[in-house]
N, C-alpha and C. Protein backbone atom coordinates (compact mmCIF):
# COMPACT_ATOMS: atom_id res chain seq x y z
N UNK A 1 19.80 22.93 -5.94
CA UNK A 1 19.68 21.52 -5.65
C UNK A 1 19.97 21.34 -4.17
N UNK A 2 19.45 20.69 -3.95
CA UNK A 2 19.28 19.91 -2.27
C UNK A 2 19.14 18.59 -1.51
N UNK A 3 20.47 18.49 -0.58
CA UNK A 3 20.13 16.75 -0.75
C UNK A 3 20.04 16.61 0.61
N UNK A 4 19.05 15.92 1.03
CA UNK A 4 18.25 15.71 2.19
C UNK A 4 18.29 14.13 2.68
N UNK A 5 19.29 13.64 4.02
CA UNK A 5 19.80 12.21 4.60
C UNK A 5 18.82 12.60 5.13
N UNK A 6 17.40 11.87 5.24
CA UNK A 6 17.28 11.05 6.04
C UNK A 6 16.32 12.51 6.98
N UNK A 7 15.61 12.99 7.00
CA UNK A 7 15.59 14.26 7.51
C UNK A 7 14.41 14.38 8.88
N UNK A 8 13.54 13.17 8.58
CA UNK A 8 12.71 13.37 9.43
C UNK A 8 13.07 12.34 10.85
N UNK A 9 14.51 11.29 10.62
CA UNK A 9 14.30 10.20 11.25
C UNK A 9 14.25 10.62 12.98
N UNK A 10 13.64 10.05 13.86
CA UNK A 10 13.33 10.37 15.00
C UNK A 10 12.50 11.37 15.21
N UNK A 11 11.70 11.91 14.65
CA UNK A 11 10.97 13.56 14.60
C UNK A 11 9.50 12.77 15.29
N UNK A 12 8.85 13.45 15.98
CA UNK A 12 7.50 13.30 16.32
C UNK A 12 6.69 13.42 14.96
N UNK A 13 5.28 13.34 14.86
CA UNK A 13 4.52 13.46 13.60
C UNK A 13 4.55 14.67 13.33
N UNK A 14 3.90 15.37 13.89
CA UNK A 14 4.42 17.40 13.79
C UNK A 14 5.15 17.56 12.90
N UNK A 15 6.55 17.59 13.97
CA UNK A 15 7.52 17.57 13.40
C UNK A 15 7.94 17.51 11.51
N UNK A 16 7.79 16.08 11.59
CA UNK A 16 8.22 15.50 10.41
C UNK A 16 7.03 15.94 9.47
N UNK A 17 5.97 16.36 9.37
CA UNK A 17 4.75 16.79 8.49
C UNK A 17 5.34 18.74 8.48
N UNK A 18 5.70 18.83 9.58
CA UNK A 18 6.20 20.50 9.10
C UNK A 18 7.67 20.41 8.17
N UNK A 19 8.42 19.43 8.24
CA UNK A 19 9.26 18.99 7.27
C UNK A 19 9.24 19.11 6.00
N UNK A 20 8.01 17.90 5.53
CA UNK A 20 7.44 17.62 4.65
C UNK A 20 7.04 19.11 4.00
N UNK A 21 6.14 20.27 4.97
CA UNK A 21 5.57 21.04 4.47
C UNK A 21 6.85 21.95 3.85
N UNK A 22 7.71 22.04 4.39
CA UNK A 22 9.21 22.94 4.01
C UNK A 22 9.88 22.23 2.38
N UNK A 23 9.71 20.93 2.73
CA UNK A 23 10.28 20.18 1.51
C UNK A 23 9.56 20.98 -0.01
N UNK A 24 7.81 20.95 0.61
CA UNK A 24 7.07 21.07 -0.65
C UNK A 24 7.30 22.36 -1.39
N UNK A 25 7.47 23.61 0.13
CA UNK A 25 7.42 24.83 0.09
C UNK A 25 9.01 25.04 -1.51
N UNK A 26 9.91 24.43 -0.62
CA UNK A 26 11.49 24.87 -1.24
C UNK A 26 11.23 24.21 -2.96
N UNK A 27 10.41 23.44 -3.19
CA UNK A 27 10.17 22.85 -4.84
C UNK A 27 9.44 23.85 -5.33
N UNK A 28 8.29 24.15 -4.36
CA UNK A 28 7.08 24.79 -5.34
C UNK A 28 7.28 25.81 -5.67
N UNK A 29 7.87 26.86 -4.87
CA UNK A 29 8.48 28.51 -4.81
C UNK A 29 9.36 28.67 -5.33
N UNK A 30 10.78 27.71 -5.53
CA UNK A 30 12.03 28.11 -5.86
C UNK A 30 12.39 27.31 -7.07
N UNK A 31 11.48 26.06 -7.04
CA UNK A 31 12.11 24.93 -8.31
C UNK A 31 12.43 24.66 -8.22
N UNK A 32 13.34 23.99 -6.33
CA UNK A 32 14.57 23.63 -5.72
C UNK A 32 14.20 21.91 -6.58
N UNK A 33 15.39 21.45 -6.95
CA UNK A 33 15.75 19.87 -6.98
C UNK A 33 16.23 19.45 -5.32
N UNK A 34 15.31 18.19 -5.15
CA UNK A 34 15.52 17.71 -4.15
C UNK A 34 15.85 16.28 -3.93
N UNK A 35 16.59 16.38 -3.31
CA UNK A 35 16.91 14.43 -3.81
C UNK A 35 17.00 14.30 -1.97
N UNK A 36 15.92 13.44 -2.00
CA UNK A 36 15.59 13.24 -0.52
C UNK A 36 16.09 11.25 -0.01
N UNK A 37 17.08 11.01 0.94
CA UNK A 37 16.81 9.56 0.48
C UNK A 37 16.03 9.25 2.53
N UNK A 38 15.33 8.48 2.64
CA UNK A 38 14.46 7.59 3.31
C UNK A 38 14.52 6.53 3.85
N UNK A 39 14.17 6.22 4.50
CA UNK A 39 13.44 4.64 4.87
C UNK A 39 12.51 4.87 4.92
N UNK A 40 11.79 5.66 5.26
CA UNK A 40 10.20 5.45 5.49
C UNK A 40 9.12 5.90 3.56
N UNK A 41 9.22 4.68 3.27
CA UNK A 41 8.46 4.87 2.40
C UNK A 41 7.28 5.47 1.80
N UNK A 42 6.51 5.56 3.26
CA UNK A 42 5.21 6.67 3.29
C UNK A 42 5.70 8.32 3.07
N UNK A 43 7.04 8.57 3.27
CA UNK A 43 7.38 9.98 3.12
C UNK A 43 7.56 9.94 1.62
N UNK A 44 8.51 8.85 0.84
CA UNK A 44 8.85 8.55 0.07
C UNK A 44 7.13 9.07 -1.09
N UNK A 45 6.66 8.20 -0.97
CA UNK A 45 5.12 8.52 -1.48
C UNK A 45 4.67 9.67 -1.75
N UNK A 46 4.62 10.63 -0.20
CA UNK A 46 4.14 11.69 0.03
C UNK A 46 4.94 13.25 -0.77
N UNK A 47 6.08 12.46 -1.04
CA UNK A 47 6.91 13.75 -1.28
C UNK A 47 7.36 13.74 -2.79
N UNK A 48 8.14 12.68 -2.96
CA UNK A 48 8.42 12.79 -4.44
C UNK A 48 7.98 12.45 -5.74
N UNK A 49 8.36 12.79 -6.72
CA UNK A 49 7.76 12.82 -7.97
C UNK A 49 8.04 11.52 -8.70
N UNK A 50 9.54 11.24 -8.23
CA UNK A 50 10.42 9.58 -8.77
C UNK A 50 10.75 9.24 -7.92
N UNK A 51 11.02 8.15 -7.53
CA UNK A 51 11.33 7.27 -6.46
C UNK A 51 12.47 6.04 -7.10
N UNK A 52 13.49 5.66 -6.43
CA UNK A 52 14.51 4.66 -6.46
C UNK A 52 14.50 4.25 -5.27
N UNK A 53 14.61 3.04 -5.31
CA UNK A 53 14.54 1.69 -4.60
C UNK A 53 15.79 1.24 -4.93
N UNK A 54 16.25 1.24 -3.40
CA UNK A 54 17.90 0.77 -3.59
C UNK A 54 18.00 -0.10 -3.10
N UNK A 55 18.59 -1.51 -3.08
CA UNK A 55 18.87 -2.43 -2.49
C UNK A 55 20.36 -2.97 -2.50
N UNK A 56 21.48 -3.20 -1.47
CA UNK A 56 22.51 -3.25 -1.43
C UNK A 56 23.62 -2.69 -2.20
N UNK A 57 23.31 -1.16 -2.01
CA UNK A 57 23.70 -0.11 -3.28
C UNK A 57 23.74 -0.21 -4.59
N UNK A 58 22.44 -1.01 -5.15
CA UNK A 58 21.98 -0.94 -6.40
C UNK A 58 20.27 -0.55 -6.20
N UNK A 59 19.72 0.39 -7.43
CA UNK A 59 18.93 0.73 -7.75
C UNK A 59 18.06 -0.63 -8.62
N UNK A 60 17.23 -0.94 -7.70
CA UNK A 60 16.53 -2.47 -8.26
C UNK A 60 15.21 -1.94 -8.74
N UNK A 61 14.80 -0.72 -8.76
CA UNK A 61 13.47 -0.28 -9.24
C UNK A 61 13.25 1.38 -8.57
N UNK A 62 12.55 1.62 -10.25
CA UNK A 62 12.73 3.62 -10.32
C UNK A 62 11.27 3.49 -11.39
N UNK A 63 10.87 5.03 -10.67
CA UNK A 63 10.03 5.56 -11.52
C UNK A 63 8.98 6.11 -10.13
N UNK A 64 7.71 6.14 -11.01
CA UNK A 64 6.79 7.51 -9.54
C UNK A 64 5.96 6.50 -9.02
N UNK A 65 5.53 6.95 -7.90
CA UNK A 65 4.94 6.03 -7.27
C UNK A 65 4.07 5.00 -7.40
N UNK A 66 2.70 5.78 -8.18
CA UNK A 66 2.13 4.66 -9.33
C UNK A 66 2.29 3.60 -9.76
N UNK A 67 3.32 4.25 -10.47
CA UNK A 67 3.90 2.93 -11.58
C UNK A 67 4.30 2.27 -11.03
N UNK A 68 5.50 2.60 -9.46
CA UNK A 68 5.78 1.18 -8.80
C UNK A 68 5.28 0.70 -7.83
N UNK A 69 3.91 1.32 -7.58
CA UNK A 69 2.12 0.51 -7.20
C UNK A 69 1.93 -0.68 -7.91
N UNK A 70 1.77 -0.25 -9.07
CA UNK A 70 1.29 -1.22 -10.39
C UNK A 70 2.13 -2.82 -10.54
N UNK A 71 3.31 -2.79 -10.27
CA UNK A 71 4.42 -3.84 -10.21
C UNK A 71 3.37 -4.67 -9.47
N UNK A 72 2.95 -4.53 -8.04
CA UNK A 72 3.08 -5.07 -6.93
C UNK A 72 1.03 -5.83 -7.59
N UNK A 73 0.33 -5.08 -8.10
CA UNK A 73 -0.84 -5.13 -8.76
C UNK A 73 -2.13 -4.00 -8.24
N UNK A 74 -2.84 -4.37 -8.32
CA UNK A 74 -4.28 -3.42 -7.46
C UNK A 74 -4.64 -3.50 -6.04
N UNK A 75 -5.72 -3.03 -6.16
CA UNK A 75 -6.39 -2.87 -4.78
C UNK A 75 -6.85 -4.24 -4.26
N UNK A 76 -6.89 -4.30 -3.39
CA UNK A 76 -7.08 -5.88 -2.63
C UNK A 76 -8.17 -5.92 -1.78
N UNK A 77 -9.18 -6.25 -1.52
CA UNK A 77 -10.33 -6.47 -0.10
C UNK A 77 -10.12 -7.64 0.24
N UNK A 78 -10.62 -7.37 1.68
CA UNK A 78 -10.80 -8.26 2.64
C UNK A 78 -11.66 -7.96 3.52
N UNK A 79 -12.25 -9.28 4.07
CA UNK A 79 -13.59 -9.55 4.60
C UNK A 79 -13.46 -10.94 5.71
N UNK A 80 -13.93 -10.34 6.94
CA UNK A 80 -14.35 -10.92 8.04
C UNK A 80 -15.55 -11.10 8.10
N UNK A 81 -16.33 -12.38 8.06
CA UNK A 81 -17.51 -13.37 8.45
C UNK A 81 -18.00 -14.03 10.08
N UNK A 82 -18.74 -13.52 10.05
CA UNK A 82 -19.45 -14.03 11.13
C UNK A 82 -19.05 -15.58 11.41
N UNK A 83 -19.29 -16.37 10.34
CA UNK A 83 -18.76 -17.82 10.18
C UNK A 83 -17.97 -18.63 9.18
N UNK A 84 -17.38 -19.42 9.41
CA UNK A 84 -16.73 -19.91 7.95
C UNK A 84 -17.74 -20.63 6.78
N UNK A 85 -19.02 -20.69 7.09
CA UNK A 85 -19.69 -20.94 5.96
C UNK A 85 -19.78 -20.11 5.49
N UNK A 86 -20.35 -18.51 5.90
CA UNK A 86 -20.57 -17.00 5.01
C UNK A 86 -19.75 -17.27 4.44
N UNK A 87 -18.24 -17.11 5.06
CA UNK A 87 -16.75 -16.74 4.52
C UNK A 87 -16.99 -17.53 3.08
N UNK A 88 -17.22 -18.70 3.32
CA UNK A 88 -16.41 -19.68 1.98
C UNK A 88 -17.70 -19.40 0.84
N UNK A 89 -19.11 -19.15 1.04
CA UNK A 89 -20.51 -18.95 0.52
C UNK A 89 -19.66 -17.37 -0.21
N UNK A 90 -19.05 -16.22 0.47
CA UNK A 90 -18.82 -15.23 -0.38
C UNK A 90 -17.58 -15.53 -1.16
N UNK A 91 -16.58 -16.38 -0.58
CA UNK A 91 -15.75 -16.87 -1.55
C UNK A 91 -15.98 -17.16 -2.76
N UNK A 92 -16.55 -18.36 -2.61
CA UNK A 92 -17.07 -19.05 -3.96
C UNK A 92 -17.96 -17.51 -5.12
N UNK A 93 -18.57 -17.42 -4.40
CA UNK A 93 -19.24 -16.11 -5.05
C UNK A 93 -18.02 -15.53 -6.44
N UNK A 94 -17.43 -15.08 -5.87
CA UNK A 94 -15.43 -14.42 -6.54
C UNK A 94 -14.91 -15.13 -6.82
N UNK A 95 -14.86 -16.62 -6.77
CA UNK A 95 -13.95 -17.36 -7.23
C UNK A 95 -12.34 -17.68 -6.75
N UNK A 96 -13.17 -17.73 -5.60
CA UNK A 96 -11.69 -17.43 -4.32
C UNK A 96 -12.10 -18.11 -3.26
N UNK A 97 -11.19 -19.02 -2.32
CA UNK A 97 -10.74 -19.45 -1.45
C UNK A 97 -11.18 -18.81 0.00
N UNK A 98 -11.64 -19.13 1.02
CA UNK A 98 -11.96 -18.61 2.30
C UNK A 98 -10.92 -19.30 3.15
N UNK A 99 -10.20 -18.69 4.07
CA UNK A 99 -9.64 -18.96 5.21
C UNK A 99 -10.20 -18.93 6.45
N UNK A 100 -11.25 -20.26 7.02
CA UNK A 100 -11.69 -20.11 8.02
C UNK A 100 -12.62 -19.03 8.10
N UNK A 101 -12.44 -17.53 8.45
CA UNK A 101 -13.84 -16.64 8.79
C UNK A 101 -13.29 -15.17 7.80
N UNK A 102 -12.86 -15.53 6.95
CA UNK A 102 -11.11 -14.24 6.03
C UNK A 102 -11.67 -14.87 4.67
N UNK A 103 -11.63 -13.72 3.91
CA UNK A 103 -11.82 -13.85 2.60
C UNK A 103 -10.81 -12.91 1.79
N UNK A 104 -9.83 -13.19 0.75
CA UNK A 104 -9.01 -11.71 0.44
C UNK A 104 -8.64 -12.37 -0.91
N UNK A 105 -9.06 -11.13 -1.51
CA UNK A 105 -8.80 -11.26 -2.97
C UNK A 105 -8.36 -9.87 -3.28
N UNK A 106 -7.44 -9.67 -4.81
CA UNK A 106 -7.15 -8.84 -5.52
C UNK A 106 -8.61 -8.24 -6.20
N UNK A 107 -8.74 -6.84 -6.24
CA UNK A 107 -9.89 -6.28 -7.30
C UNK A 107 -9.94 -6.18 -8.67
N UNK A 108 -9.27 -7.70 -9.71
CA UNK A 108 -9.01 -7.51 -10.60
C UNK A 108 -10.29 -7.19 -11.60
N UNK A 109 -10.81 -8.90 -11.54
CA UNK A 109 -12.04 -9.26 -12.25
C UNK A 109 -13.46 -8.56 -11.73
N UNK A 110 -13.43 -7.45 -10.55
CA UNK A 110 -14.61 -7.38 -9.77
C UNK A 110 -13.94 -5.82 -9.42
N UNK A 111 -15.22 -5.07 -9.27
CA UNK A 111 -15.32 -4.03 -8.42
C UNK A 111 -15.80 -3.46 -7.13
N UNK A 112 -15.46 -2.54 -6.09
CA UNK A 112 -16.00 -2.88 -5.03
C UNK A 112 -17.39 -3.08 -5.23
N UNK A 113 -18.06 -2.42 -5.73
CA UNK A 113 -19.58 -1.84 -5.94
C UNK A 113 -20.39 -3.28 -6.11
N UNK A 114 -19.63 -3.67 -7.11
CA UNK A 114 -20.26 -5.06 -7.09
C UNK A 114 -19.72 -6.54 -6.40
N UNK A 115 -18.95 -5.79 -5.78
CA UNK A 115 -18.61 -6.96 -4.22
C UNK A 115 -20.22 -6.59 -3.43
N UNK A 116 -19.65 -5.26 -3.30
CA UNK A 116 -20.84 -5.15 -2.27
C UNK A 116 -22.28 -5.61 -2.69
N UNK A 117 -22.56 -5.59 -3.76
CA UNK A 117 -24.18 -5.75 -3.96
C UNK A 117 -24.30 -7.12 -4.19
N UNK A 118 -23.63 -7.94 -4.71
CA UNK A 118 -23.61 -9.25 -4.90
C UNK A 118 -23.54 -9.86 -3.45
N UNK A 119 -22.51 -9.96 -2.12
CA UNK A 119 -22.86 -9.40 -1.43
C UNK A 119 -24.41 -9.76 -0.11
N UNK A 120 -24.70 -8.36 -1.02
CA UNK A 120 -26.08 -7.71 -0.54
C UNK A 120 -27.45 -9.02 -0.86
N UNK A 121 -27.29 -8.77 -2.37
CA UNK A 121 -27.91 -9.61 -2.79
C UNK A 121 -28.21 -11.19 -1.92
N UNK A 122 -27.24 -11.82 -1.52
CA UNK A 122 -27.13 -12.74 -0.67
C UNK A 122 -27.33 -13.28 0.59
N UNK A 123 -27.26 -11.38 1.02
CA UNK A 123 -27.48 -11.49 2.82
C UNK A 123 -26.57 -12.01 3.04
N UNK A 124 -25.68 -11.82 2.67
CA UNK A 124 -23.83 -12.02 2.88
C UNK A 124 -23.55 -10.58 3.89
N UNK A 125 -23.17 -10.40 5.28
CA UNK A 125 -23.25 -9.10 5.44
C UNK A 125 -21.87 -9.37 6.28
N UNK A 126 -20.55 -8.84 5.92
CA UNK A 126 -19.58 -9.19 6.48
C UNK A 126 -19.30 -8.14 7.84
N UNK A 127 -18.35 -8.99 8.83
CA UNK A 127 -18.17 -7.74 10.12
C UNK A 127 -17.21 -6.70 9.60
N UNK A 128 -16.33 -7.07 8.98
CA UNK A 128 -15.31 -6.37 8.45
C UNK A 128 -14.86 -6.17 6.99
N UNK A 129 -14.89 -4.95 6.83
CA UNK A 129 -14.86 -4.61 5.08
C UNK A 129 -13.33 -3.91 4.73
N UNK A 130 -12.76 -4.33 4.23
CA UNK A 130 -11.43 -3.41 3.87
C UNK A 130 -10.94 -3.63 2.99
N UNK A 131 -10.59 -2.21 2.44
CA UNK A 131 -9.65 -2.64 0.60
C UNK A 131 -8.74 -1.50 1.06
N UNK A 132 -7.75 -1.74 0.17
CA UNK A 132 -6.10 -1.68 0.81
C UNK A 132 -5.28 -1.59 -0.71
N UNK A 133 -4.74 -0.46 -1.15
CA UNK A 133 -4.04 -0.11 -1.75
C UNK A 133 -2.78 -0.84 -1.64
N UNK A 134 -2.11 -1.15 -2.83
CA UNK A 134 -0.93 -1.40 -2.58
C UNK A 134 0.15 -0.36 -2.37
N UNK A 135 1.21 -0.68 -1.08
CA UNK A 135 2.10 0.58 -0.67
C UNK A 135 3.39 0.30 -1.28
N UNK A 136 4.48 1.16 -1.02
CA UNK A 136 5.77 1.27 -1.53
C UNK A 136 6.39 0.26 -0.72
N UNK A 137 5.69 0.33 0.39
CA UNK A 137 6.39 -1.26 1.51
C UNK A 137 6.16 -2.54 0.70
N UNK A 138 5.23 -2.90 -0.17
CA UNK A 138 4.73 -3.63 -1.00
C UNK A 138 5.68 -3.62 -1.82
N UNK A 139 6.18 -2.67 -2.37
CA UNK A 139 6.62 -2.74 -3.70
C UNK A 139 8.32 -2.85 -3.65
N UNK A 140 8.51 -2.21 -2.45
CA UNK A 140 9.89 -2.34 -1.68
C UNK A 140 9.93 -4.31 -1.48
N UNK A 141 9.18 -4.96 -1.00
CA UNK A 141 9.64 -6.35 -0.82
C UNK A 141 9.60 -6.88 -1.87
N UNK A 142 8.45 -6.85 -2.95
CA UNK A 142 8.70 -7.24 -4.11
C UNK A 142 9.86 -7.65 -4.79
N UNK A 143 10.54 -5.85 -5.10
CA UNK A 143 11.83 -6.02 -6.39
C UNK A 143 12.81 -6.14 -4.99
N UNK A 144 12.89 -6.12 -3.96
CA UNK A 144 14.07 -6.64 -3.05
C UNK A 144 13.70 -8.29 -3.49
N UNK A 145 12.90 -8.89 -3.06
CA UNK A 145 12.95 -10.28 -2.51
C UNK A 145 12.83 -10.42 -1.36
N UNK A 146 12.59 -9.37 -0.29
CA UNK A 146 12.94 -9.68 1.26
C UNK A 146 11.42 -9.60 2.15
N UNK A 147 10.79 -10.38 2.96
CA UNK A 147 9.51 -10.67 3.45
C UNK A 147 9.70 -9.86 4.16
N UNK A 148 8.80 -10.38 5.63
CA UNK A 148 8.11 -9.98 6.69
C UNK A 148 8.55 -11.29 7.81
N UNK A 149 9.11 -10.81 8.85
CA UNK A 149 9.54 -11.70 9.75
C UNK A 149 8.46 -12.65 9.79
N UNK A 150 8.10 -13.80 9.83
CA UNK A 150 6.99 -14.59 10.10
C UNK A 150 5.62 -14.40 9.03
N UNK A 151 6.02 -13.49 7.91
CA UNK A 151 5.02 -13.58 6.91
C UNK A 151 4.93 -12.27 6.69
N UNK A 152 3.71 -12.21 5.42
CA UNK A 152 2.86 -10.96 5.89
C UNK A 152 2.27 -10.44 6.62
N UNK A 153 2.30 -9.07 7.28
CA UNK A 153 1.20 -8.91 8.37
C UNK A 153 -0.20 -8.65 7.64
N UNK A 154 -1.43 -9.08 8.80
CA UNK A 154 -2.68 -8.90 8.46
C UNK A 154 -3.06 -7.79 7.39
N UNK A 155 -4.40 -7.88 6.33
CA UNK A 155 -4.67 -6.90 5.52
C UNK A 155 -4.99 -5.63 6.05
N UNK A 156 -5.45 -6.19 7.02
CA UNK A 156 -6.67 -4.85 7.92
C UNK A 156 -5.37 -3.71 8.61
């Protein structure tokens, strides 16, 4: 067993990815238990199998990454318009709201495939296309309660 503070903090990318690669090495070869704790949630992701989410030394949410994906919900797109009529014309389309030249919805009821062709179909042709997984940073503010200084930042 092996318990790992914090291991990459200050490391260049290198660095901290040859880390990572040592972390994987000492599980996969030896069966080492590793109890790694973080801030950076993207390592968090990248490395372990279960994950705990601690908030003011309580464990407010556990289990693998996935599952505490799923809390937070699905994949999300967003779409930049040439104008706010496209915008609100592909809105309505989904059944969603346009912000000015921004369109962003969850991929519940819809798939990309048929974002896109519906879309297509329309001569709806947006400048900007992006769908966006939900992250552990996501899922970290969630079961905390705690935002984003001044909001969320942008989807893109």
């Amino acid at each position: 067993m092996l318990f790992l503070d914090e291991p990459t903090t200050g490391l260049d990318p290198v660095s901290r990815i040859e880390i990572w690669n040592e972390v994987r090495r000492l599980n996969e070869e030896f069966g080492t238990t590793i109890f790694l704790t973080t801030q950076y949630l993207e390592e968090a992701d990248e490395l372990a199998d279960r994950i705990a989410i601690i908030n003011h030394g309580k464990i407010v949410s556990e289990g693998t990454a996935e599952a505490l994906k799923r809390l937070v919900g699905g994949e999300t797109i967003a779409m930049t318009f040439h104008s706010n009529q496209e915008a609100a014309a592909a809105a309505a389309l989904f059944g969603h709201a346009a912000t000015g030249q921004h369109v962003a919805f969850e991929l519940v009821d819809h798939t990309l495939m048929e974002v896109v062709r519906q879309l297509d179909e329309r001569s709806l042709q947006p400048e900007r296309l992006t769908v966006k997984q939900p992250s552990l940073d996501d899922v970290f503010l969630k079961v905390t309660g705690e935002s984003y200084e001044g909001g969320v930042p942008d989807v893109d």
